[in-house]
C-alpha atoms as a PDB file:
ATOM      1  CA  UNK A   1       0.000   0.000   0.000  1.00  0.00           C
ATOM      2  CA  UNK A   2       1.365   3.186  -0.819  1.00  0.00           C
ATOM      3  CA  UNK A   3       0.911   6.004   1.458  1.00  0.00           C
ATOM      4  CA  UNK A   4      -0.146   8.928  -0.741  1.00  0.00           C
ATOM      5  CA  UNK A   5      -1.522  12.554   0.262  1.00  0.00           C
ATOM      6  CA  UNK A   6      -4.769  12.058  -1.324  1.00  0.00           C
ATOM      7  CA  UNK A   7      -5.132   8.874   0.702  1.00  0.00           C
ATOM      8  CA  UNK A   8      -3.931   9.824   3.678  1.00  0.00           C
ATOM      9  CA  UNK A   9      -6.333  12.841   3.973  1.00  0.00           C
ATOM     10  CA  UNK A  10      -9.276  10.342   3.181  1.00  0.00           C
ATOM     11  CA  UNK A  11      -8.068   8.478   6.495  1.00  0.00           C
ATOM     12  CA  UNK A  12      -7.540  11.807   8.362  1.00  0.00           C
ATOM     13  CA  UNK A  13     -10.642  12.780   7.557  1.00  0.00           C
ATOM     14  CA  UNK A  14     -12.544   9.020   8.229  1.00  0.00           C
ATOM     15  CA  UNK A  15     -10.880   8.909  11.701  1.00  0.00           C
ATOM     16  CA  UNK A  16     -12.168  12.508  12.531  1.00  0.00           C
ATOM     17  CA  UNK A  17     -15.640  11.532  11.895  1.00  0.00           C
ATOM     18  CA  UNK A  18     -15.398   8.029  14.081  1.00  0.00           C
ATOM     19  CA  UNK A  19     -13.995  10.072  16.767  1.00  0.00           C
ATOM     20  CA  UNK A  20     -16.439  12.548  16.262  1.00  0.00           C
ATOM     21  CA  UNK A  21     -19.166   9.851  16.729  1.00  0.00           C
ATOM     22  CA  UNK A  22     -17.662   8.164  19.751  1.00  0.00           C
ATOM     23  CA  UNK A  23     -16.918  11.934  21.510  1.00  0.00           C
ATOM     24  CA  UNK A  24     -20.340  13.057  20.557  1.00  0.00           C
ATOM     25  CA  UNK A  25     -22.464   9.863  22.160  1.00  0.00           C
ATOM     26  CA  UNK A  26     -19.703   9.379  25.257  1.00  0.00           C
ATOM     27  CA  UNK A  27     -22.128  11.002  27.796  1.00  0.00           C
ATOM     28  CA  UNK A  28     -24.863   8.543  26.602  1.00  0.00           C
ATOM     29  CA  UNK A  29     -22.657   5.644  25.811  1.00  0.00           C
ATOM     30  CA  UNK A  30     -23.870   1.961  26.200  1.00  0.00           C
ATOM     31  CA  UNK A  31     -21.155  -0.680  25.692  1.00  0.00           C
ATOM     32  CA  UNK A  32     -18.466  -1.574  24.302  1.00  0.00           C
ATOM     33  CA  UNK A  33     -18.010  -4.730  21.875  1.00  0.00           C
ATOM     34  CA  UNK A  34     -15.040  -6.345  21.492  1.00  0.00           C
ATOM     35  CA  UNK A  35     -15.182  -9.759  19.068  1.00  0.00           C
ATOM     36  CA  UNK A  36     -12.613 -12.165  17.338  1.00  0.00           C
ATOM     37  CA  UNK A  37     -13.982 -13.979  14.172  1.00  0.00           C
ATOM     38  CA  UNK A  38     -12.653 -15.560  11.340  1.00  0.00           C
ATOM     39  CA  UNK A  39     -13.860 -13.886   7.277  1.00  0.00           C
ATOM     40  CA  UNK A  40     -14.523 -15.529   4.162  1.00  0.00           C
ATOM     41  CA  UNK A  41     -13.231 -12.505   1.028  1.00  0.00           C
ATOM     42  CA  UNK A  42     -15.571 -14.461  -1.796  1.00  0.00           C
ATOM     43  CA  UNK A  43     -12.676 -14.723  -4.406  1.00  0.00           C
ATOM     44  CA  UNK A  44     -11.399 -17.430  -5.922  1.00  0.00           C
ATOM     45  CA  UNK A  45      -7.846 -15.323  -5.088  1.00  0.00           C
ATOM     46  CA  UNK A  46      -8.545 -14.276  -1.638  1.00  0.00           C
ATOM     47  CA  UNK A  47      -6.703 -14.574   1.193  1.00  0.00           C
ATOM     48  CA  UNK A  48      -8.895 -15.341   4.282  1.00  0.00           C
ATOM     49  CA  UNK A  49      -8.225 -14.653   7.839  1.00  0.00           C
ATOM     50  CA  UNK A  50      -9.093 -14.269  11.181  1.00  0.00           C
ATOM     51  CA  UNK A  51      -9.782 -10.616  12.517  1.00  0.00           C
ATOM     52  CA  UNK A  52     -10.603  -8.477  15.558  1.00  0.00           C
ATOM     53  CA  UNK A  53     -12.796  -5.992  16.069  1.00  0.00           C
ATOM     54  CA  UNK A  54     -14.391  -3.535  18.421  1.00  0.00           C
ATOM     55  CA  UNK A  55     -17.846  -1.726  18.263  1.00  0.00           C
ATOM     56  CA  UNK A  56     -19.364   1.407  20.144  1.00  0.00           C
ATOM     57  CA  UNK A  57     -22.741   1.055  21.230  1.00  0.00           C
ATOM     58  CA  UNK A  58     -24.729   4.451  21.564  1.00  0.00           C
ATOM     59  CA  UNK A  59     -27.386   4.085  23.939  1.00  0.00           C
ATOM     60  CA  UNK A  60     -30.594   2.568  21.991  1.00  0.00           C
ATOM     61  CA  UNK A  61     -33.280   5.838  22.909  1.00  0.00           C
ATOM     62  CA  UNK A  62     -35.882   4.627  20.358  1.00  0.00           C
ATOM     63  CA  UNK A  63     -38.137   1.930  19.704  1.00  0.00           C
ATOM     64  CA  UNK A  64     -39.772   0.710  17.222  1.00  0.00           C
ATOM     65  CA  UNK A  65     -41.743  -2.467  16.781  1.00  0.00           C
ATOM     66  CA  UNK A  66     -40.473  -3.535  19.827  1.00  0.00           C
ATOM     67  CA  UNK A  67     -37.000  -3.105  18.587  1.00  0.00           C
ATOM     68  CA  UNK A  68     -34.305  -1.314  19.878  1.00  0.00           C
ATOM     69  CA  UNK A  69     -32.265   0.649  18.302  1.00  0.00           C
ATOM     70  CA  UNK A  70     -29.275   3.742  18.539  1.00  0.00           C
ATOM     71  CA  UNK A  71     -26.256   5.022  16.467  1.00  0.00           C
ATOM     72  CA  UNK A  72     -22.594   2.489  16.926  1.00  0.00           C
ATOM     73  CA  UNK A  73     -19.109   2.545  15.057  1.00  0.00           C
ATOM     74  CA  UNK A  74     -17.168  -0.589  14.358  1.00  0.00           C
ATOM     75  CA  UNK A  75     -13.444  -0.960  13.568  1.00  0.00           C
ATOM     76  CA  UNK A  76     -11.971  -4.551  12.401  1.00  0.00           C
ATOM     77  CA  UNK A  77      -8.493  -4.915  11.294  1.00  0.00           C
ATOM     78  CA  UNK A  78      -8.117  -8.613   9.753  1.00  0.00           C
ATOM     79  CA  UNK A  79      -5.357 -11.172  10.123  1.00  0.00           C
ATOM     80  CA  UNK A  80      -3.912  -9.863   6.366  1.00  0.00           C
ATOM     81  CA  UNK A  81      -4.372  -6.319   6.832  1.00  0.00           C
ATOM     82  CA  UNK A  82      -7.475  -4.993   5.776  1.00  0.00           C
ATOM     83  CA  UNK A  83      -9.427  -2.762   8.012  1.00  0.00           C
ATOM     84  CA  UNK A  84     -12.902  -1.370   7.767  1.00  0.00           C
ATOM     85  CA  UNK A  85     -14.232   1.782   9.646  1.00  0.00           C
ATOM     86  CA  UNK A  86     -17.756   2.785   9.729  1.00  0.00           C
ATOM     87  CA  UNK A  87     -20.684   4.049  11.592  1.00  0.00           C
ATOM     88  CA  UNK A  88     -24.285   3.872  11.411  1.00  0.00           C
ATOM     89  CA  UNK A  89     -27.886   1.995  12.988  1.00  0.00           C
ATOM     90  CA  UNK A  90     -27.355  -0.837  15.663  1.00  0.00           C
ATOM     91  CA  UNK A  91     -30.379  -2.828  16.693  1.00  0.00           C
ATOM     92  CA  UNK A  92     -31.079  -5.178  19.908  1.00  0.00           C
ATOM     93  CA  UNK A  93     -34.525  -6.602  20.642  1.00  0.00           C
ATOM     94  CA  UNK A  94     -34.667  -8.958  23.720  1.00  0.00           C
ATOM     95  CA  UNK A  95     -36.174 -12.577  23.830  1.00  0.00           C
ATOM     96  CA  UNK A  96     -37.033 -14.315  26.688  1.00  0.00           C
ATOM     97  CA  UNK A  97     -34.355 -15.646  29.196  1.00  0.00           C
ATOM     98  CA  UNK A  98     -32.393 -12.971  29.012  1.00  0.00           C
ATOM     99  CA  UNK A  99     -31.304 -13.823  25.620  1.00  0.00           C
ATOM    100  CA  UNK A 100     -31.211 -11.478  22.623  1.00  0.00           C
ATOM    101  CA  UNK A 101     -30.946 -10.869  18.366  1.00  0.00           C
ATOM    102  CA  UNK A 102     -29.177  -8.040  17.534  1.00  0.00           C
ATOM    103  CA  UNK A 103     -28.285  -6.741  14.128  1.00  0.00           C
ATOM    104  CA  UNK A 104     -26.371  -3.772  12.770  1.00  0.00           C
ATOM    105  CA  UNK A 105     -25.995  -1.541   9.505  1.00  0.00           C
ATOM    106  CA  UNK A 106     -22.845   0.442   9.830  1.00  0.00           C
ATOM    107  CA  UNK A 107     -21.717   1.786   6.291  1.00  0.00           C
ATOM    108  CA  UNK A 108     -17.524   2.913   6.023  1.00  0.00           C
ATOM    109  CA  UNK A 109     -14.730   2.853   4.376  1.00  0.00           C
ATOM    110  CA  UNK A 110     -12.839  -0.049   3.526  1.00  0.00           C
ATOM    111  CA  UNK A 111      -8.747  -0.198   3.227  1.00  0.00           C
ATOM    112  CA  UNK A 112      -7.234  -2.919   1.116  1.00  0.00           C
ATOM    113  CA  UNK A 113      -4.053  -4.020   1.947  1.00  0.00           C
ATOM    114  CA  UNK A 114      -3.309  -6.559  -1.210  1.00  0.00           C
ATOM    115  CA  UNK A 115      -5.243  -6.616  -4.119  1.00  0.00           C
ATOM    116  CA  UNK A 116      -6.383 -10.510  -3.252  1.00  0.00           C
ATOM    117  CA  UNK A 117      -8.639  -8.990  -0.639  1.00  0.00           C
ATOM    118  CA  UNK A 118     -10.042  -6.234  -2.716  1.00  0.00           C
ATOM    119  CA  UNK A 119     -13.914  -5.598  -1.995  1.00  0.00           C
ATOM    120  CA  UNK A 120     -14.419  -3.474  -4.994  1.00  0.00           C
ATOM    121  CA  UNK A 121     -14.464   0.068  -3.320  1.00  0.00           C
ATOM    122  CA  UNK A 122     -13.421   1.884  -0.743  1.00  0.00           C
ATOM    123  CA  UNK A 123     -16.840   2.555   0.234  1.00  0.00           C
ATOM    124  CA  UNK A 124     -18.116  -1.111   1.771  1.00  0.00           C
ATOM    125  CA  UNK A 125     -20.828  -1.547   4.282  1.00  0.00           C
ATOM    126  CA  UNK A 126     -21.354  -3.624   6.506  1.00  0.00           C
ATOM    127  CA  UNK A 127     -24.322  -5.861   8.048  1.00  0.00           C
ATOM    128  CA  UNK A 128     -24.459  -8.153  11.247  1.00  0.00           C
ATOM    129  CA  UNK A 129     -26.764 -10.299  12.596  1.00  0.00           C
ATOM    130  CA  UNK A 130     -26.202 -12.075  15.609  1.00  0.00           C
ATOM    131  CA  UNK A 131     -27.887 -14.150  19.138  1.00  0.00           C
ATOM    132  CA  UNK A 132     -26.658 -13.642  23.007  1.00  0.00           C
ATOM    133  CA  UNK A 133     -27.413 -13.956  26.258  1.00  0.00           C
ATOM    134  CA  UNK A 134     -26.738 -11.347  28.639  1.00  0.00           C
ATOM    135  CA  UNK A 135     -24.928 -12.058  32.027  1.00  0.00           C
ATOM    136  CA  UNK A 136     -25.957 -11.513  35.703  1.00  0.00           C
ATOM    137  CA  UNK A 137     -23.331  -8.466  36.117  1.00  0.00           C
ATOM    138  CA  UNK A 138     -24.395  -6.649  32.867  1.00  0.00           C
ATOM    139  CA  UNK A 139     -22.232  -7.905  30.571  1.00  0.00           C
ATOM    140  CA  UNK A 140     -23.008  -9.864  27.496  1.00  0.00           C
ATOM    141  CA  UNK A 141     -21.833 -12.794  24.883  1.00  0.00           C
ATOM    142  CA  UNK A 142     -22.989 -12.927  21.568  1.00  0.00           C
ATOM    143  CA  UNK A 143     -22.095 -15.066  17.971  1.00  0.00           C
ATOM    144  CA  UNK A 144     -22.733 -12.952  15.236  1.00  0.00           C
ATOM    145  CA  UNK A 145     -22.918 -13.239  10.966  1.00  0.00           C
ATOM    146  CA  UNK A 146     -21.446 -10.412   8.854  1.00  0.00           C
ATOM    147  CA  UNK A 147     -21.164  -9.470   5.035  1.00  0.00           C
ATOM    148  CA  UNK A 148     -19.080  -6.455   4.239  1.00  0.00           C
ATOM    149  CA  UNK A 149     -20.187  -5.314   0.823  1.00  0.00           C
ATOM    150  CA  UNK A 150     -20.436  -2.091  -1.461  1.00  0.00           C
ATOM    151  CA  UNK A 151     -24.250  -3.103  -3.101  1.00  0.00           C
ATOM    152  CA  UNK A 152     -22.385  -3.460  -6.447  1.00  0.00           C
ATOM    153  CA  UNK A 153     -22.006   0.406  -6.486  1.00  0.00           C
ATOM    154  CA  UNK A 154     -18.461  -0.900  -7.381  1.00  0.00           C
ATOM    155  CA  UNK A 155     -17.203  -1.763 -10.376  1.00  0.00           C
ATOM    156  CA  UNK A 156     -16.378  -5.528  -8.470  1.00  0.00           C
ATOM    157  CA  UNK A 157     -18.612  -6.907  -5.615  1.00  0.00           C
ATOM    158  CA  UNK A 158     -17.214 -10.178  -4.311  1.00  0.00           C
ATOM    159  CA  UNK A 159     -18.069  -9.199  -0.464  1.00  0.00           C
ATOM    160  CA  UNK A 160     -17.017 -10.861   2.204  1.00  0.00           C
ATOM    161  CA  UNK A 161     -18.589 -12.849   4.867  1.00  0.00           C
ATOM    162  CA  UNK A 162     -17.234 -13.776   8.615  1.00  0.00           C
ATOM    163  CA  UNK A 163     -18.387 -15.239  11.895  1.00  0.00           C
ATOM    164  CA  UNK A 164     -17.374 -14.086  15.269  1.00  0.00           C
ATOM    165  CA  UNK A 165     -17.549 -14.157  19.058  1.00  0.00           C
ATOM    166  CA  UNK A 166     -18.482 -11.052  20.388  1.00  0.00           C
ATOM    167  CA  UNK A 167     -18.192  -9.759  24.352  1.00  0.00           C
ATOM    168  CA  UNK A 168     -20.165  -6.665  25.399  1.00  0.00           C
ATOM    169  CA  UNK A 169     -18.710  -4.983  28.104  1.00  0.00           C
ATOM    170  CA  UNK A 170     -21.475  -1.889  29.622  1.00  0.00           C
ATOM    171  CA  UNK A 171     -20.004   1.763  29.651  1.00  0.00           C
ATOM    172  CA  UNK A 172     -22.605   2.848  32.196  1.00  0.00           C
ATOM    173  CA  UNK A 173     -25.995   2.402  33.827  1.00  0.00           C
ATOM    174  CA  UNK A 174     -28.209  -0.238  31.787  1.00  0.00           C
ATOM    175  CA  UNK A 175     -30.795   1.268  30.247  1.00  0.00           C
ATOM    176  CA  UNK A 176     -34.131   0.991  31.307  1.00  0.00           C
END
């Protein structure tokens, strides 16, 4: 990857926002995510990996349908590195026995590190759906899908999928 200055002012610029989003909601904040997982880059060429990643939760304020739902960020940086930044709509609705879905749409920008991995744009977004169970002391376990895709605004749309364990670690008071 070569480090450019119209590229480098796209990720000055990308990590102002982020830390815009995480500065702006920290007096409301609800958790922290943290999750290991392993992707799937759906290319005959790819190079697939394991990754990390870690997710602000906003407090959910609205409901709708009986569904949750508040503004989050998301970082992942995989095993080959690729990383993907974005922000957007996270969702929770509870179940019974202190289980719960939750799901996210969280749109960003993507940064290829080989051309193996490459998604099709910079612009990717990406969509999770996932099941836990919440613990006695607040905290939280979850397993969750994900696709990371641009919507074949691209030119190329391979995508990629991944699995992951997530833990959910509460920033303050649980919301009532």
């Amino acid at each position: 990857m070569t480090w450019d200055g119209k590229k480098m002012s796209r990720y000055i610029i990308l990590f102002g926002l982020v830390a815009s989003l995480f500065i702006a909601n920290a007096s409301q904040a609800q958790e922290i995510v943290l999750g290991v997982g392993y992707n799937d880059f759906n290319s005959e060429i790819s190079e697939d990996g394991y990754y990390i990643a870690a997710d602000y939760h906003a407090r959910r304020n609205w409901t709708l349908f009986g569904v949750e739902y508040g503004f989050g960020a998301t970082g992942q940086v995989h095993e080959t590195g690729e990383i993907f930044v974005g922000g957007g709509l996270q969702f929770r609705h509870a179940l019974r026995n202190t289980w719960f879905v939750e799901a996210s749409v969280m749109p960003g920008y993507y940064f290829n590190n080989s051309q193996r991995n490459d998604l099709g744009s910079d612009f990717e977004i990406r969509s999770l759906l996932g099941i836990g169970r919440e613990f006695g002391n607040g905290s939280h376990v979850s397993f969750a899908l994900t696709h990371i895709s641009n919507a074949s605004i691209g030119e190329d749309n391979p995508g990629m999928n991944a699995v992951s364990l997530r833990f959910h670690f509460p920033l303050s008071a649980r919301h009532q």
